[in-house]
Protein backbone atom coordinates (compact mmCIF):
# COMPACT_ATOMS: atom_id res chain seq x y z
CA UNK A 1 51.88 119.61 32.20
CA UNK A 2 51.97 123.06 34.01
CA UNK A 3 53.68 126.16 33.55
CA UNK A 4 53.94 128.76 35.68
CA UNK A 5 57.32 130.32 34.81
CA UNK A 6 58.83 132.14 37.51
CA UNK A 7 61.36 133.08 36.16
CA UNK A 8 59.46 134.70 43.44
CA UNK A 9 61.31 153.72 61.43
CA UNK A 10 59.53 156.64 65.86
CA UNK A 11 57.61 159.60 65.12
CA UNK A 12 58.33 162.73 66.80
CA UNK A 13 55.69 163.81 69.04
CA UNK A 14 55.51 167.38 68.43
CA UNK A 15 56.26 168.87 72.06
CA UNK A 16 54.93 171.66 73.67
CA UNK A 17 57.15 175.11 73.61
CA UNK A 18 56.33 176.03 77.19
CA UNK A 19 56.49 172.45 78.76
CA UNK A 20 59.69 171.56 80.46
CA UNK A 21 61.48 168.11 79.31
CA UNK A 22 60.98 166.37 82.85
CA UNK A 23 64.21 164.94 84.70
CA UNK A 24 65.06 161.25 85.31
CA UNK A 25 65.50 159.56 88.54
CA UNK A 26 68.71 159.17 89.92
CA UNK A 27 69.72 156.14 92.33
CA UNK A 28 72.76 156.11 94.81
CA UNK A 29 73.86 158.65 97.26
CA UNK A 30 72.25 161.58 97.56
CA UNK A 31 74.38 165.11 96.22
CA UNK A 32 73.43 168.33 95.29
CA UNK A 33 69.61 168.95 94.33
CA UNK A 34 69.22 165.10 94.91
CA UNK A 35 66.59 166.14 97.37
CA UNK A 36 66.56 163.21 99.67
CA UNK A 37 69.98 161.53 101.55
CA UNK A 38 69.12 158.08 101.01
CA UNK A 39 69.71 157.51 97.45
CA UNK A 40 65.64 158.08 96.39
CA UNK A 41 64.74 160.27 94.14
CA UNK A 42 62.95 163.74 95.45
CA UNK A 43 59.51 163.94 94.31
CA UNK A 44 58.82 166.27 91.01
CA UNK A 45 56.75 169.26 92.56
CA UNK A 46 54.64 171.22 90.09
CA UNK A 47 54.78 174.36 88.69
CA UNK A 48 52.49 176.71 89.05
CA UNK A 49 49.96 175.74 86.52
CA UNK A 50 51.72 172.99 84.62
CA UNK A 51 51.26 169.55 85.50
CA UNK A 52 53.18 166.70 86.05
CA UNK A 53 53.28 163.95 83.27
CA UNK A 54 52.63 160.49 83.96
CA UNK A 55 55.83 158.61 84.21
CA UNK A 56 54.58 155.23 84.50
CA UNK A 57 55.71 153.36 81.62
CA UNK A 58 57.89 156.19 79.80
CA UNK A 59 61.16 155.55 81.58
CA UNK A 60 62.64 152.14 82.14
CA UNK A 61 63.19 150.65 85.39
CA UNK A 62 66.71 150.51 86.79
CA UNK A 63 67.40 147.98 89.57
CA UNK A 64 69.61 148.30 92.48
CA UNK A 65 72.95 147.43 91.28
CA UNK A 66 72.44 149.33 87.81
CA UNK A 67 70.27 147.00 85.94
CA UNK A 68 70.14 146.86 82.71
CA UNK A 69 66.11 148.45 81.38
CA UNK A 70 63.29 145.69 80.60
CA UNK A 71 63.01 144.34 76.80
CA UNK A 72 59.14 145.73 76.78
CA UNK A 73 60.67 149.34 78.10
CA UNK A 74 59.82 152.43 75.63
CA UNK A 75 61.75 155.34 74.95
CA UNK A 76 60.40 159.31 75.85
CA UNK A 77 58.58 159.60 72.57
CA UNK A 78 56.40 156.18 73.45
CA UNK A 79 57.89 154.24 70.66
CA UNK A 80 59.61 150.54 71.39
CA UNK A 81 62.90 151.56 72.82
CA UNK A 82 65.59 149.97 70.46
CA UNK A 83 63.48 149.32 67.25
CA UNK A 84 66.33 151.02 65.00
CA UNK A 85 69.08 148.43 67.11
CA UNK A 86 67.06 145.32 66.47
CA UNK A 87 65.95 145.75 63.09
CA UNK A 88 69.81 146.70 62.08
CA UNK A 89 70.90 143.67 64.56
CA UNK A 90 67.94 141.01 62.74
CA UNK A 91 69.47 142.37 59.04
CA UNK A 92 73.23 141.63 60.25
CA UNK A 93 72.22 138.10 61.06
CA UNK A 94 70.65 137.14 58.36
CA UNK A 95 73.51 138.39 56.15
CA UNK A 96 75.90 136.43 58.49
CA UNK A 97 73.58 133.28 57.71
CA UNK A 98 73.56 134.03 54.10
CA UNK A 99 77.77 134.18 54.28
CA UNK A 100 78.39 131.07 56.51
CA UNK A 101 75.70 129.01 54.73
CA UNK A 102 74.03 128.56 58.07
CA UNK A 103 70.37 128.34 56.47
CA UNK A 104 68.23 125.29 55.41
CA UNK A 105 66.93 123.95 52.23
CA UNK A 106 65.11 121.38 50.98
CA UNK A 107 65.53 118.20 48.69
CA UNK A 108 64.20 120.99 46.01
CA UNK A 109 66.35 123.76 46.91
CA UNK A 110 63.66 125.70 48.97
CA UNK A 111 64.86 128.40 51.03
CA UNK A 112 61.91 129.29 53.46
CA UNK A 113 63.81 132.29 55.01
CA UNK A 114 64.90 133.76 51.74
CA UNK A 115 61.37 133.54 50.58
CA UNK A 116 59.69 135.01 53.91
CA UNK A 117 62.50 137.98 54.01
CA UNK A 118 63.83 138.82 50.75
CA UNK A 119 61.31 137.31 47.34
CA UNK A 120 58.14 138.23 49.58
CA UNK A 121 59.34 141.45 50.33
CA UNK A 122 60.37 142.50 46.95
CA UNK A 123 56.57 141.03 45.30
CA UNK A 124 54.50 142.63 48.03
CA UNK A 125 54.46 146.06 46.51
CA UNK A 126 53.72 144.78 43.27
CA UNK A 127 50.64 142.76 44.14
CA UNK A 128 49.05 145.37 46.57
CA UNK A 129 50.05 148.48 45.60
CA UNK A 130 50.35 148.41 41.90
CA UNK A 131 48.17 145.50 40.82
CA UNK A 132 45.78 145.81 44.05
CA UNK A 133 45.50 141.91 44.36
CA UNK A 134 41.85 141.18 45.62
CA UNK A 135 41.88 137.82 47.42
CA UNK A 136 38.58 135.95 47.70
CA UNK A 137 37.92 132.32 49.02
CA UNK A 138 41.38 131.71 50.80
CA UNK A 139 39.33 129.88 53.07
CA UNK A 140 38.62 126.99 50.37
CA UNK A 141 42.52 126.17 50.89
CA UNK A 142 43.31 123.42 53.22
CA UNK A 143 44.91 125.08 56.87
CA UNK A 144 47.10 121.33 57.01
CA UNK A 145 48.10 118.29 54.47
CA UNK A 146 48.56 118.57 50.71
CA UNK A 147 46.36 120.35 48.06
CA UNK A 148 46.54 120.93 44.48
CA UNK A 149 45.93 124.52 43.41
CA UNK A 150 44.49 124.34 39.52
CA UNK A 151 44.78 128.04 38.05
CA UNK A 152 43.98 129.95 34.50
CA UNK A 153 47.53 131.35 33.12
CA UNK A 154 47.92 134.27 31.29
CA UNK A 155 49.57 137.83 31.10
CA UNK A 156 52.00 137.32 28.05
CA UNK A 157 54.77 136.87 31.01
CA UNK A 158 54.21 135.15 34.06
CA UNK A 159 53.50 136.72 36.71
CA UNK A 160 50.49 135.88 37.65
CA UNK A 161 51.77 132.49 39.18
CA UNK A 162 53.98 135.25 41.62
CA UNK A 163 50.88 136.83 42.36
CA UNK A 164 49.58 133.70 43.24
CA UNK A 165 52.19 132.78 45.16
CA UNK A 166 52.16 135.99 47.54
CA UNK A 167 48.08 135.94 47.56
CA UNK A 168 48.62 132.86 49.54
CA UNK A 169 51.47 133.38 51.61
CA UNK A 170 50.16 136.71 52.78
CA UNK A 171 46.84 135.82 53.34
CA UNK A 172 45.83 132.45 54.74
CA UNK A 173 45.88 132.27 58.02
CA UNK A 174 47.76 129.13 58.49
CA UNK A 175 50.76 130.99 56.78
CA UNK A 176 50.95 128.22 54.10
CA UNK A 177 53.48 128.36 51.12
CA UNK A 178 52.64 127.77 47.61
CA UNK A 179 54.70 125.72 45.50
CA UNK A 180 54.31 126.01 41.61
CA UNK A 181 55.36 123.87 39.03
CA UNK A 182 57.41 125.47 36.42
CA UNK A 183 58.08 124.79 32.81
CA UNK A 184 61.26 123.39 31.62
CA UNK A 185 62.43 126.75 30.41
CA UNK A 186 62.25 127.94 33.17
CA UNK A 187 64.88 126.19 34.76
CA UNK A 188 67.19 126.56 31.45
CA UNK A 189 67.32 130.36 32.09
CA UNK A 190 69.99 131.96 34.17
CA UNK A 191 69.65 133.61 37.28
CA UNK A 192 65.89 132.92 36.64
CA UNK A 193 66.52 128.91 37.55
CA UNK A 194 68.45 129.88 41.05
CA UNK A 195 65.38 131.93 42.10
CA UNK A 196 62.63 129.83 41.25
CA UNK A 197 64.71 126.75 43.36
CA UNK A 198 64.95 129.28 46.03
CA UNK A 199 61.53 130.25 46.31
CA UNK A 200 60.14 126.74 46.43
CA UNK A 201 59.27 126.05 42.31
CA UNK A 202 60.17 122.73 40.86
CA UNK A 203 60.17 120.90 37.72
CA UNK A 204 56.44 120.66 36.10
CA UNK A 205 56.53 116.65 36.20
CA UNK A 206 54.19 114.05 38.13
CA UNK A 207 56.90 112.55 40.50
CA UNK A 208 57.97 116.10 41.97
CA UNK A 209 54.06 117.00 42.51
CA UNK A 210 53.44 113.88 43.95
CA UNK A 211 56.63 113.63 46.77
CA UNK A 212 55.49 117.33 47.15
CA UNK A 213 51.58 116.69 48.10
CA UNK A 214 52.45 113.74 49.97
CA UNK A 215 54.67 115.70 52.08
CA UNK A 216 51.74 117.93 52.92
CA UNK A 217 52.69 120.72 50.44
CA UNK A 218 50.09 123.36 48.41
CA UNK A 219 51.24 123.07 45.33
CA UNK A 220 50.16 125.10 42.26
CA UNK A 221 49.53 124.16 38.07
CA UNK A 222 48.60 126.21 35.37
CA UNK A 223 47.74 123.59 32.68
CA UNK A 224 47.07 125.89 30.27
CA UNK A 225 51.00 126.50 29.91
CA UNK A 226 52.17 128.60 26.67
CA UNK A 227 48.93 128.15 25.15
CA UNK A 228 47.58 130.27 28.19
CA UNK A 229 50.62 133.47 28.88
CA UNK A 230 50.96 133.17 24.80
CA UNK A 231 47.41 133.82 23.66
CA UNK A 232 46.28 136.63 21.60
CA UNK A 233 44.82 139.51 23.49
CA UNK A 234 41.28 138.69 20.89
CA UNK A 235 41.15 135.60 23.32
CA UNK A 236 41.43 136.63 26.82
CA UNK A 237 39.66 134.82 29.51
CA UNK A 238 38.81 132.32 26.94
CA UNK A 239 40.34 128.86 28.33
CA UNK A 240 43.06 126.97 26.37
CA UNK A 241 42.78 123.14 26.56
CA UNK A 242 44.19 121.74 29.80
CA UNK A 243 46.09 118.67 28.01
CA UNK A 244 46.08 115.45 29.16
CA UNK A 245 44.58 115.85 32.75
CA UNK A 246 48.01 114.83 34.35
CA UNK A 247 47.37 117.12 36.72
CA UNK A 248 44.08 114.92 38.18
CA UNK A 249 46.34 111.91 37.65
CA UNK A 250 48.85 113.13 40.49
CA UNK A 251 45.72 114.27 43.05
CA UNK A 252 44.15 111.20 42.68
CA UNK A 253 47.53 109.67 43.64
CA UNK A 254 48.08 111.71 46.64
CA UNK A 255 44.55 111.76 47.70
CA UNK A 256 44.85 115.61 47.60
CA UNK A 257 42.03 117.96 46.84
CA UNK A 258 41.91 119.98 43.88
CA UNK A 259 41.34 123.82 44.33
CA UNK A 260 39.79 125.57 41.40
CA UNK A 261 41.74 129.08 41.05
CA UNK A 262 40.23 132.50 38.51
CA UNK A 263 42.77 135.25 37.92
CA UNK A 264 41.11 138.30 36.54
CA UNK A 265 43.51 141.16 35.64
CA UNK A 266 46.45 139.93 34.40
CA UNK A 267 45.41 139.11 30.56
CA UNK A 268 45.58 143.17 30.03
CA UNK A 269 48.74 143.63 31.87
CA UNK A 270 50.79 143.28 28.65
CA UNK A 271 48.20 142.95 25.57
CA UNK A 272 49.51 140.51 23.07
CA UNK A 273 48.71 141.89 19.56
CA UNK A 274 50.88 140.37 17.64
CA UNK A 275 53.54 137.10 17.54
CA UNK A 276 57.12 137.95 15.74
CA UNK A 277 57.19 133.69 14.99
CA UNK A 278 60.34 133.74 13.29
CA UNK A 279 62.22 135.48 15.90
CA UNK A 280 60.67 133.24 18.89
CA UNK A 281 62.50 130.55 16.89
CA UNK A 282 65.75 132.63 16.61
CA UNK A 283 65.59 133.15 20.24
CA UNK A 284 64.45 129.47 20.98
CA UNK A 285 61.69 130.56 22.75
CA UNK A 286 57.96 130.03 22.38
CA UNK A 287 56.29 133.08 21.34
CA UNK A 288 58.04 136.87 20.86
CA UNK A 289 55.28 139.35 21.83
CA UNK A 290 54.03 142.30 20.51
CA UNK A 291 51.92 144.58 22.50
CA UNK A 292 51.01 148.19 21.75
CA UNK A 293 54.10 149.17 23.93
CA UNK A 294 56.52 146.61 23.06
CA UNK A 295 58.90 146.30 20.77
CA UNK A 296 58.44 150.10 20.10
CA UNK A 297 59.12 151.70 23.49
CA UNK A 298 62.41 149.70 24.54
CA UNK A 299 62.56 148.62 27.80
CA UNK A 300 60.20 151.15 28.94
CA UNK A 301 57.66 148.56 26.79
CA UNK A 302 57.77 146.17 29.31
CA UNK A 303 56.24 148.13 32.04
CA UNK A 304 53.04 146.03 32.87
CA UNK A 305 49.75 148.25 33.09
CA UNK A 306 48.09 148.67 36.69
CA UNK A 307 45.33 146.57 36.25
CA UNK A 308 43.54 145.71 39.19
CA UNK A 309 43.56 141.87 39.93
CA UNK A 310 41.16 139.40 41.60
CA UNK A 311 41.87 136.30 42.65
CA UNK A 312 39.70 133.73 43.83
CA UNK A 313 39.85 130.07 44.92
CA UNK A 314 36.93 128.07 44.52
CA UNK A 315 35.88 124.88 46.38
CA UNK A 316 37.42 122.15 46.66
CA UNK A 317 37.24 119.22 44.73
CA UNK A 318 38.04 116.00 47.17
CA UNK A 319 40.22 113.23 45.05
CA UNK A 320 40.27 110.74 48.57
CA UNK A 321 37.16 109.32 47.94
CA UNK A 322 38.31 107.11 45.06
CA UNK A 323 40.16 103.66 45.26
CA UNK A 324 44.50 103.78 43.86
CA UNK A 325 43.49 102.54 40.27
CA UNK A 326 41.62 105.27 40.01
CA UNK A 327 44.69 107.40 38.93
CA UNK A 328 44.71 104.94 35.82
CA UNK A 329 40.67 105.93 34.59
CA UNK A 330 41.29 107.61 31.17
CA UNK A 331 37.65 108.67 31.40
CA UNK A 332 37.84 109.44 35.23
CA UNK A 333 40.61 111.96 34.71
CA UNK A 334 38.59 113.65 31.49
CA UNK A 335 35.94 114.28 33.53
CA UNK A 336 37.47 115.63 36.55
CA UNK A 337 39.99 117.52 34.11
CA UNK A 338 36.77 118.79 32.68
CA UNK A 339 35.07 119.39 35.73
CA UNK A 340 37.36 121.85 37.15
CA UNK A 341 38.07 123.73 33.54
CA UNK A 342 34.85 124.61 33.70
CA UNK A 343 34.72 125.58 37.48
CA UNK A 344 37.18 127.89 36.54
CA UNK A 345 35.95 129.39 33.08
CA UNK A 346 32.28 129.88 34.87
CA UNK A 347 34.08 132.13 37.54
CA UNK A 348 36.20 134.17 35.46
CA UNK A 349 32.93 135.39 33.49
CA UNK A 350 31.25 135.84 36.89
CA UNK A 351 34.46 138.03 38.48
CA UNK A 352 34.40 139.90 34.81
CA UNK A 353 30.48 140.63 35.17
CA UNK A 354 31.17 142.14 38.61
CA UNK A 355 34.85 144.46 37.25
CA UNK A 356 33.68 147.58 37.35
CA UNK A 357 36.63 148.44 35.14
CA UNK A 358 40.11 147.07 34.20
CA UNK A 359 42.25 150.08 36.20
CA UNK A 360 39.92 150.13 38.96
């Protein structure tokens, strides 16, 4: 099945030497230089030459009895007044959340608000500022009810299934989550198994997809799996089989369409010249890279390059159109399997046509 490892404040206006800082109002009784004995406030007479700034909507309104200043009030400067206060106040309570264990998640372990605040937050600079994620197509993703996102996997690690994962959440507009399915090892790895729970991942089998498109869920496979992240850097943007078609099985099922997904830029992020075989089987992993950076470098070799990504989801492929047994088709799911493999393959080759280079 799929893998997709995962291992998820006021400028200073610059003020005018020779302008005086103009006085607030006053309320109550009047007293010396209050101008006025009933409690108003003495109009603001010019001086000579200088005019008088507009105080509509620079100083808050105070109500008889000392009321406390409007929400929507802004500070001398023009900036929301107490954007420092609620920021600080928003970060105390989520940590208070996070402490009592007053948060939700699901039957999976997905923590929306962990996601949205925290995983999001930390990914975001990586997909637009250092990979430059190009989204194209978003619009080909369902805006309600289940879908099944079918993407090319590659990158030696995996992070293009992240960058999938924020190219949605940041950028359809019905603010839809992406839920990948994960390889075993994934969830055998420490640390790495609490975050991928925690940003919405689950277990690469066909009961977990299906519970998860019923429910209305996107949900994201890379059939390719180690065959894809693992290849040589010779075979980039060349396809690895897609197994079994599994993946159609569990649409069908679900009566969920199937979105066709290219990811250009992420096969030269890490380029895989080598496989050290017998140490992947020390280490009980699949593969042990070796790129022109790694080993050699240290940990300083497993700085990704800056490619510059593109993304783009292709039309859907509707699965409701055929009756229950035809989850069971052998030749049904080959072609469909097929049918989007290709889909995919024929785009990549299109978005590499159109790269004007690999950095830029």
């Amino acid at each position: 099945m799929a893998d997709a490892k995962v291992i998820p404040f006021d400028d200073d206006r610059s003020r005018s030497g020779g302008a005086s800082r103009p006085a607030r109002r006053r309320t109550g009784a009047g007293g010396p230089g209050s101008g006025r004995g009933d409690g108003s406030a003495a109009p603001v007479s010019a001086l000579p030459g200088a005019q008088v700034p507009e105080l509509s909507g620079v100083f808050p309104e105070v109500g008889e009895g000392g009321q406390e200043p409007r929400q929507d009030a802004v500070d001398v400067v023009g900036s929301p007044a107490g954007g420092w206060e609620r920021r600080i106040a928003g970060g105390l309570a989520f940590l208070r959340r996070r402490v009592t264990g007053d948060y939700d998640v699901d039957e999976f372990g997905y923590d929306e608000e962990l996601t949205d605040q925290v995983l999001m937050s930390l990914l975001r600079p990586l997909a637009d500022t250092y990979f430059r994620v190009e989204v194209k197509g978003i619009e080909n993703i369902p805006s309600d009810g289940g879908a099944l996102i079918v993407a090319n996997h590659s990158g030696t690690l995996p992070l293009d299934g992240l960058m999938l994962q924020v190219a949605v959440h940041d950028n359809h507009p019905a603010d839809r989550h992406l839920r990948l399915l994960a390889a075993d090892l994934v969830f055998h790895l420490p640390v790495v198994n609490e975050l991928a729970r925690k940003a919405g991942h689950t277990l690469a089998c066909a009961e977990d997809a299906q519970r998860l498109l019923e429910r209305g869920e996107i949900v994201g496979v890379m059939p390719e799996g180690f065959k894809g992240i693992g290849k040589p850097f010779g075979e980039r943007y060349k396809l690895q089989r897609f197994g079994r078609g599994g993946f159609v099985s569990t649409a069908l099922r679900a009566g969920a369409p199937i979105v066709p997904c290219s990811i250009v830029g992420a096969e030269e992020i890490y380029p895989m010249i080598g496989n050290a075989k017998t140490l992947a089987r020390l280490l009980g992993i699949p593969y042990f890279p070796i790129t022109p950076t790694f080993p050699w470098l240290g940990p300083l070799g497993a700085l990704p390059l800056p490619t510059k990504w593109t993304i783009q989801f292709g039309e859907p492929i509707p699965t409701d159109g055929y009756p229950p047994e035809a989850a069971e088709d052998p030749m049904l799911m080959f072609n469909l399997t097929d049918q989007v493999r290709e889909q995919i393959q024929h785009t990549l080759y299109k978005l590499l046509v159109q790269r004007r280079s690999v950095f830029f």
